[in-house]
C-alpha atoms as a PDB file:
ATOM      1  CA  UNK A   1      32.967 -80.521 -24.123  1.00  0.00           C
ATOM      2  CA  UNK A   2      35.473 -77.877 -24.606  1.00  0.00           C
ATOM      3  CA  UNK A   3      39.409 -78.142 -23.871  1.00  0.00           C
ATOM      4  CA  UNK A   4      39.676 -76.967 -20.571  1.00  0.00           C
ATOM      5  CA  UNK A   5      36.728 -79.019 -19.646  1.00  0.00           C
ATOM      6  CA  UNK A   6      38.215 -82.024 -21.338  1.00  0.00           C
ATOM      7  CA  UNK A   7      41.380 -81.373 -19.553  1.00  0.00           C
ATOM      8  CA  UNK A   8      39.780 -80.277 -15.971  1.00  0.00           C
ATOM      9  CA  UNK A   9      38.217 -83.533 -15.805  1.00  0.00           C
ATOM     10  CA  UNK A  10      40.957 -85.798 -16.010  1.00  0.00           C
ATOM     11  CA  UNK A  11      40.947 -87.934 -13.497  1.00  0.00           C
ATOM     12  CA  UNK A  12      44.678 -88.757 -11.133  1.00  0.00           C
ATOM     13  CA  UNK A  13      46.288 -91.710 -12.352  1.00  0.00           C
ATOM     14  CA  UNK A  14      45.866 -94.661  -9.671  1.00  0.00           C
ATOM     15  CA  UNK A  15      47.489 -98.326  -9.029  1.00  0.00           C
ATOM     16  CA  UNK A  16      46.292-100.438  -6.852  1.00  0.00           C
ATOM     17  CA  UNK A  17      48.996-101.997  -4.651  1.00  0.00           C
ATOM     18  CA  UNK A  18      49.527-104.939  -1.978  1.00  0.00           C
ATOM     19  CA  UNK A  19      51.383-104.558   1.321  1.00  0.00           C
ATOM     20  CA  UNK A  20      52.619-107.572   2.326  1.00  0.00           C
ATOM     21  CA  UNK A  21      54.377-105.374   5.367  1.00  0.00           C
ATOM     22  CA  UNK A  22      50.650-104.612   6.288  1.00  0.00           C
ATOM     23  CA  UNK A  23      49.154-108.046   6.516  1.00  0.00           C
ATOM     24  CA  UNK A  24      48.538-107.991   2.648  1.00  0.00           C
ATOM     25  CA  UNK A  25      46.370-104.727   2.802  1.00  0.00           C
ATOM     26  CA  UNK A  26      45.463-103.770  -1.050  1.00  0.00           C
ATOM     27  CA  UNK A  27      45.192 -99.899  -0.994  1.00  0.00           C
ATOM     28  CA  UNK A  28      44.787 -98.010  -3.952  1.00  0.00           C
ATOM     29  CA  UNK A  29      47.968 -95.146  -4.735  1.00  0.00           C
ATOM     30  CA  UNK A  30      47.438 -92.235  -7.159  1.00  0.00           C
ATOM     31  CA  UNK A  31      49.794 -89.805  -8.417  1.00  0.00           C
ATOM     32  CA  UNK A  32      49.689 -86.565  -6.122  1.00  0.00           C
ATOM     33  CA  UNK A  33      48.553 -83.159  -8.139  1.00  0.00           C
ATOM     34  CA  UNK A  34      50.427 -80.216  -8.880  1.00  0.00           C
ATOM     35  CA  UNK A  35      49.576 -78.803  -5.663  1.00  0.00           C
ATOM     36  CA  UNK A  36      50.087 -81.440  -3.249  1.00  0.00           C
ATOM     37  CA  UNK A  37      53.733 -82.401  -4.837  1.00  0.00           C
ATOM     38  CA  UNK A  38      54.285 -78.494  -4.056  1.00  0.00           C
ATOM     39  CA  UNK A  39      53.371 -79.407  -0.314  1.00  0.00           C
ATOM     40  CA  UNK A  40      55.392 -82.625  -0.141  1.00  0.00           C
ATOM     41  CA  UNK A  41      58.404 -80.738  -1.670  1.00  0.00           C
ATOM     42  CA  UNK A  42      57.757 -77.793   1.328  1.00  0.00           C
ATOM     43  CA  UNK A  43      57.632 -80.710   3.650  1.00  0.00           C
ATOM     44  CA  UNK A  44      60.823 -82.074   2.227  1.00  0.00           C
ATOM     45  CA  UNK A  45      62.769 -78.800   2.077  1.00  0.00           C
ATOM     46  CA  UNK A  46      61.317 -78.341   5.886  1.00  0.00           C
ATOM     47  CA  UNK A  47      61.702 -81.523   7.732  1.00  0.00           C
ATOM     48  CA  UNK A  48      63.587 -84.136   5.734  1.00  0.00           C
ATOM     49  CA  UNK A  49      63.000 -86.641   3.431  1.00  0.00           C
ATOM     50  CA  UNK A  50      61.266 -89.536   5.600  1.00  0.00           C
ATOM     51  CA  UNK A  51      58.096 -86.603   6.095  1.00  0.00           C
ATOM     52  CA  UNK A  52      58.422 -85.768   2.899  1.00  0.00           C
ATOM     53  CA  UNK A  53      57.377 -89.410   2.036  1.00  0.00           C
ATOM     54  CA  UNK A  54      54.658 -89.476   4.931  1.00  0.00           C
ATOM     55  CA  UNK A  55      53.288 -86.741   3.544  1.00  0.00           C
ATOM     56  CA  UNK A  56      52.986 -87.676   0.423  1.00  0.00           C
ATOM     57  CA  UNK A  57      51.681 -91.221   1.385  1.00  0.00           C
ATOM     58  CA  UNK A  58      48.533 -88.720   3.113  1.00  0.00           C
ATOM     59  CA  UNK A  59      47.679 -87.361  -0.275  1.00  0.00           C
ATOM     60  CA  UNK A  60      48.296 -90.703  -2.360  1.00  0.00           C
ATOM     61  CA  UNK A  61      46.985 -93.846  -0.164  1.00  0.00           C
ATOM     62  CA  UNK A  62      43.219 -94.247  -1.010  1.00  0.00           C
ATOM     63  CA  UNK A  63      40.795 -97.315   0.363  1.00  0.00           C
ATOM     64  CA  UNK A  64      38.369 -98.991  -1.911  1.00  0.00           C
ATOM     65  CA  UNK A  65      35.943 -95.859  -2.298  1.00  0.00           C
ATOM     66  CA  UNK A  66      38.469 -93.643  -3.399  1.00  0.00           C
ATOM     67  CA  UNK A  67      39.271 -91.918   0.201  1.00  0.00           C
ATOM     68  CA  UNK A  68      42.330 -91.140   1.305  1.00  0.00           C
ATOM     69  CA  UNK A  69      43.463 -93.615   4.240  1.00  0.00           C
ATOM     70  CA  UNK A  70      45.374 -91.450   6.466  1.00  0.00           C
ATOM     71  CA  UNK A  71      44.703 -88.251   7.720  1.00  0.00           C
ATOM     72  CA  UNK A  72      47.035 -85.259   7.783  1.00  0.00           C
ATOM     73  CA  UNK A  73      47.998 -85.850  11.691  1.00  0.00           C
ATOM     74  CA  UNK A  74      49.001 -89.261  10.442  1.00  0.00           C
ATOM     75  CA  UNK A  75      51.709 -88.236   8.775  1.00  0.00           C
ATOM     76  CA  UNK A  76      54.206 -88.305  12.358  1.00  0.00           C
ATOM     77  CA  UNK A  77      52.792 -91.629  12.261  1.00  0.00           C
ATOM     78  CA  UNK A  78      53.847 -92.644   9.606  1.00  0.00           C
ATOM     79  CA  UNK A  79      57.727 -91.750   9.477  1.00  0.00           C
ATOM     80  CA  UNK A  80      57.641 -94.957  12.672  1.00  0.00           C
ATOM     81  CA  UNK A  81      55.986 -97.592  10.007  1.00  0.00           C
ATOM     82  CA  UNK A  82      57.436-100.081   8.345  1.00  0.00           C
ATOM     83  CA  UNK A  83      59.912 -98.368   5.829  1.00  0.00           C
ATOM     84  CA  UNK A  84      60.037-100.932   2.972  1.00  0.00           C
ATOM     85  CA  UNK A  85      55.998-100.156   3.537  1.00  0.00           C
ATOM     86  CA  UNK A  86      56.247 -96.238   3.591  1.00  0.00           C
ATOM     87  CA  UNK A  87      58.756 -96.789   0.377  1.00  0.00           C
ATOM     88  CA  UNK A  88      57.081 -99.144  -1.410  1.00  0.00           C
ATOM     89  CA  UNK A  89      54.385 -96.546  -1.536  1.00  0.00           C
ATOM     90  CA  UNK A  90      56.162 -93.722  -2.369  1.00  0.00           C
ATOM     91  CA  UNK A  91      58.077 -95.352  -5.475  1.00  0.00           C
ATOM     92  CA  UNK A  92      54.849 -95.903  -6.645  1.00  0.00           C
ATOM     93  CA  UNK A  93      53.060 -91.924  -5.651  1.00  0.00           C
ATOM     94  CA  UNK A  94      56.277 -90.933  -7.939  1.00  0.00           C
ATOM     95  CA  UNK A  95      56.038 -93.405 -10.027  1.00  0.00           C
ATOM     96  CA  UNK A  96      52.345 -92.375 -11.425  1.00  0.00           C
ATOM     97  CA  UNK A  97      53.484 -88.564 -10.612  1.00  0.00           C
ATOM     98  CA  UNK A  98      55.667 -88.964 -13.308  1.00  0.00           C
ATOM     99  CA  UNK A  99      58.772 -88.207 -11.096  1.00  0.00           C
ATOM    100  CA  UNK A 100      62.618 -90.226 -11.702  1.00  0.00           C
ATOM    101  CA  UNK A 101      64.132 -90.261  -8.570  1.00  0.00           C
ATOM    102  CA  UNK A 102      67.456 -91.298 -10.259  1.00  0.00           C
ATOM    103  CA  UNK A 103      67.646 -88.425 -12.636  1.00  0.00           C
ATOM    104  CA  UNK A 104      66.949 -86.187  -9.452  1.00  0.00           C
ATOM    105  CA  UNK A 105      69.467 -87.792  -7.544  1.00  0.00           C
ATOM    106  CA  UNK A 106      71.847 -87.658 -10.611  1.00  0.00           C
ATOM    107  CA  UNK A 107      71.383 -84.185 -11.110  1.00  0.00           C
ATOM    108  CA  UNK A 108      71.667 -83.177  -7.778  1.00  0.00           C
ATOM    109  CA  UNK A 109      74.624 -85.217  -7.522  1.00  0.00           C
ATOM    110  CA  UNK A 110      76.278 -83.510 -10.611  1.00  0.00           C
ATOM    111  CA  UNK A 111      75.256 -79.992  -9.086  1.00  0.00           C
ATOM    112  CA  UNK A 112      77.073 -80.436  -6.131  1.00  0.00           C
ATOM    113  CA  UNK A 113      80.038 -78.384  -5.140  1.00  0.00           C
ATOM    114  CA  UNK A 114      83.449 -79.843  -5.172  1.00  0.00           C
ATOM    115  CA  UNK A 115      86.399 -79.680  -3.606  1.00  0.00           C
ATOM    116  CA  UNK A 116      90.480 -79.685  -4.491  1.00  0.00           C
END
């Protein structure tokens, strides 16, 4: 197997996780690609943070076979679920993305204009 074969077939990095929210539900969360973290940020930049998560919960929540639970008209679903759920879930998507919410929130708070 060569490198970029090696490195193509790499599978996404997955957790499985229990919902206590949900009625205990265990569902399976793996970090989102390069591509779909491009969509969630689109979504984010577009409609607000809460989509943004809902989003990403479309292209991270998978069942026991590896499918992904929701479907992409679930997503306006999900911003009315349970939001320690909907969190809980996206910690973890970022979490196995590889993405620190507190260094983006530091550095965007550091970035930020002031006044005086």
């Amino acid at each position: 197997m060569n490198l970029r074969e090696k490195i193509l077939s790499i599978k996404l990095k997955q957790e499985v996780v229990i919902i206590p929210e949900w009625g205990d539900v265990e569902v399976t969360v793996r970090e989102l690609s390069a591509g779909e973290l491009e969509q969630v940020n689109k979504v984010y930049k577009d409609q607000g943070p809460v989509a943004s998560q809902a989003q990403a919960l479309v292209f991270a929540v998978l069942d026991e076979d590896g499918t992904q639970v929701f479907k992409q008209e679930d997503a306006e679903l999900l911003v009315d679920a349970s939001n320690v759920a909907v969190n809980t879930l996206y910690m973890k998507a970022t979490e196995l993305s590889g993405i620190e919410l507190k260094k983006i929130k530091d550095s965007q708070a550091t970035s930020e204009p002031t006044t005086g």
